[in-house]
Protein backbone atom coordinates (compact mmCIF):
# COMPACT_ATOMS: atom_id res chain seq x y z
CA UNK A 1 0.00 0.00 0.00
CA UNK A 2 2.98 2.13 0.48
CA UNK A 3 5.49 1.58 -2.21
CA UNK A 4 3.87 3.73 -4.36
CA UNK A 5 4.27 6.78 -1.96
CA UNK A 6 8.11 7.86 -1.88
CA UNK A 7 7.77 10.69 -0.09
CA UNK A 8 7.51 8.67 3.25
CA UNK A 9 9.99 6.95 5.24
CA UNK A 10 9.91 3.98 7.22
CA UNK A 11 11.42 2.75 10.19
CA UNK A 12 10.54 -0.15 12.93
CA UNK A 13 10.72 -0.41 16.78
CA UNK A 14 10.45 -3.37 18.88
CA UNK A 15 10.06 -4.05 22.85
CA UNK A 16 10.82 -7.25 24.27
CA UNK A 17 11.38 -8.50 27.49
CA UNK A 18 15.25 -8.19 28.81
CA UNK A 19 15.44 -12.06 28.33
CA UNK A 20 15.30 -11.72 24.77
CA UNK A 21 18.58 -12.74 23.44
CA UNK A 22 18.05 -12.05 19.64
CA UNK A 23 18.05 -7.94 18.76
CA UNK A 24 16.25 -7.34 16.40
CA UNK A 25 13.50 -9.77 16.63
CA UNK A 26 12.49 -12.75 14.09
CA UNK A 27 9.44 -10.88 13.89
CA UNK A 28 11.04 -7.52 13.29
CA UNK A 29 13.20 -9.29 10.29
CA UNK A 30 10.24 -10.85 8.68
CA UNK A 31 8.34 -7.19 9.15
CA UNK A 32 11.49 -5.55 7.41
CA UNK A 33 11.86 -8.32 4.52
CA UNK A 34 7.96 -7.68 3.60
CA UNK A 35 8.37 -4.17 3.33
CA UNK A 36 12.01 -4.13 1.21
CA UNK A 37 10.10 -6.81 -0.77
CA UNK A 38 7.45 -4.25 -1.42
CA UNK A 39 9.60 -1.28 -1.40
CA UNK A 40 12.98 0.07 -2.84
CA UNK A 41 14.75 -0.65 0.30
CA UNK A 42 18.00 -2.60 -0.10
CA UNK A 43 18.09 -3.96 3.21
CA UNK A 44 17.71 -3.34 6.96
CA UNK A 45 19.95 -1.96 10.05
CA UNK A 46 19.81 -2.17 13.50
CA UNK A 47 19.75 1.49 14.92
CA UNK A 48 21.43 3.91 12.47
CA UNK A 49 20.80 2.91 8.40
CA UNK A 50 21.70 4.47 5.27
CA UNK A 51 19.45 5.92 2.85
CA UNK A 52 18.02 2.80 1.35
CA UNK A 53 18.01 0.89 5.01
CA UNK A 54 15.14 0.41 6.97
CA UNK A 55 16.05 1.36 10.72
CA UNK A 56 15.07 -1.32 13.21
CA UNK A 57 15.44 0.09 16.95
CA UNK A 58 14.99 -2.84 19.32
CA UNK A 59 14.60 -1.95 23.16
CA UNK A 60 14.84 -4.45 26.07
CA UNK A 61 13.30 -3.89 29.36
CA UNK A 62 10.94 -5.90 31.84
CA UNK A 63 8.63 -8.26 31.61
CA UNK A 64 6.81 -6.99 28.30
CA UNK A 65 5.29 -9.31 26.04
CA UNK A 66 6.12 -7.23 22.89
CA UNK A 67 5.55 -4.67 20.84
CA UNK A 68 6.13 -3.65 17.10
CA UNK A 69 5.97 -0.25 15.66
CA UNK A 70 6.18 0.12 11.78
CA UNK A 71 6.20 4.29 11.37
CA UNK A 72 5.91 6.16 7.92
CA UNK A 73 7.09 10.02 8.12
CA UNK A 74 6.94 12.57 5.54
CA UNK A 75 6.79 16.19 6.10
CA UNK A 76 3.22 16.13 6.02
CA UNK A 77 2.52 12.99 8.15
CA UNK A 78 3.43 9.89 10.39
CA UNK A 79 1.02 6.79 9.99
CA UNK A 80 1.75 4.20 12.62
CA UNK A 81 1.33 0.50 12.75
CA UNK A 82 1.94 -1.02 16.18
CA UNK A 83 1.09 -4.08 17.72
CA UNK A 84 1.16 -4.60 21.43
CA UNK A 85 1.28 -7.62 22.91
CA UNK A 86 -0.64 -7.54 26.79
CA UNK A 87 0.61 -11.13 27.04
CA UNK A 88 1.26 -14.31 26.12
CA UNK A 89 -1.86 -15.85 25.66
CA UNK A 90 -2.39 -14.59 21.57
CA UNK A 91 0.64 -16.51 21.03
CA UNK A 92 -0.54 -19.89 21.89
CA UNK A 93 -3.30 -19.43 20.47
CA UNK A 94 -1.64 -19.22 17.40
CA UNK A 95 0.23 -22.21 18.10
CA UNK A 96 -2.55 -24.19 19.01
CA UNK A 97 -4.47 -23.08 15.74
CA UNK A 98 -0.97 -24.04 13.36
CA UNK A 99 -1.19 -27.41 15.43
CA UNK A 100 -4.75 -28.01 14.11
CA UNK A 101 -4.30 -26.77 10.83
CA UNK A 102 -1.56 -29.01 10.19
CA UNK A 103 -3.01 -32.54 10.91
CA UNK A 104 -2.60 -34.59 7.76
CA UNK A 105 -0.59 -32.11 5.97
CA UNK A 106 3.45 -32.93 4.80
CA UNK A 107 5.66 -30.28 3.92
CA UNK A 108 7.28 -27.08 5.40
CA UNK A 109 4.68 -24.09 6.31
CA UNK A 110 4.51 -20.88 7.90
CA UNK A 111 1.51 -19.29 9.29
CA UNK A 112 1.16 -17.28 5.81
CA UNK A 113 0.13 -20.82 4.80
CA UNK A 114 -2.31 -21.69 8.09
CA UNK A 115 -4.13 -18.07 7.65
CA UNK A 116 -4.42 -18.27 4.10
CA UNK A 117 -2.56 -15.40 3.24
CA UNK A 118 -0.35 -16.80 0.21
């Protein structure tokens, strides 16, 4: 939906819990590979990027669940996509519903696959 509007740029925060090892986040990758596969982004950075980089802060403190923040700026605008996580409990669910999905099937999926989101 964005590609076609150059006169925003985009960059990506995530919050996990200080436990978290991995900075940035699986997540935050696969959020940053979508959008330079949809974009003219080369590639992605953590903290400071380059022109064609998509800048990926990633923050750990707490307990938190997680959160990821996908921000467009121009000079006219910022439009935000965030997700919060308030716990745990979406993310078995998901597993549970992949589990399900995948009884009688052979193969390697993702959850593209189990949502039907080709």
């Amino acid at each position: 939906m964005m590609q076609h509007l150059k006169q925003y740029s985009v960059s990506m925060e995530e919050i996990h819990h200080t436990q978290k090892l991995d900075a940035p986040s699986g997540t935050a990758i696969t959020l940053a590979e979508g959008i330079i596969k949809n974009s003219e982004y080369d590639s992605w950075k953590l903290d400071h990027a380059e022109e064609n980089e998509i800048p990926i802060v990633s923050k750990r403190m707490g307990s938190v669940p997680g959160t990821h923040r996908i921000s467009y700026d121009s000079t006219v605008d910022q439009i935000e996509i965030k997700h919060i996580a308030h716990n745990r409990e979406g993310f078995a669910l998901g597993a549970i519903t992949a589990a399900e999905w995948i009884i009688g099937k052979k193969g390697v999926f993702t959850m593209k696959d189990v949502l039907n989101l080709g």
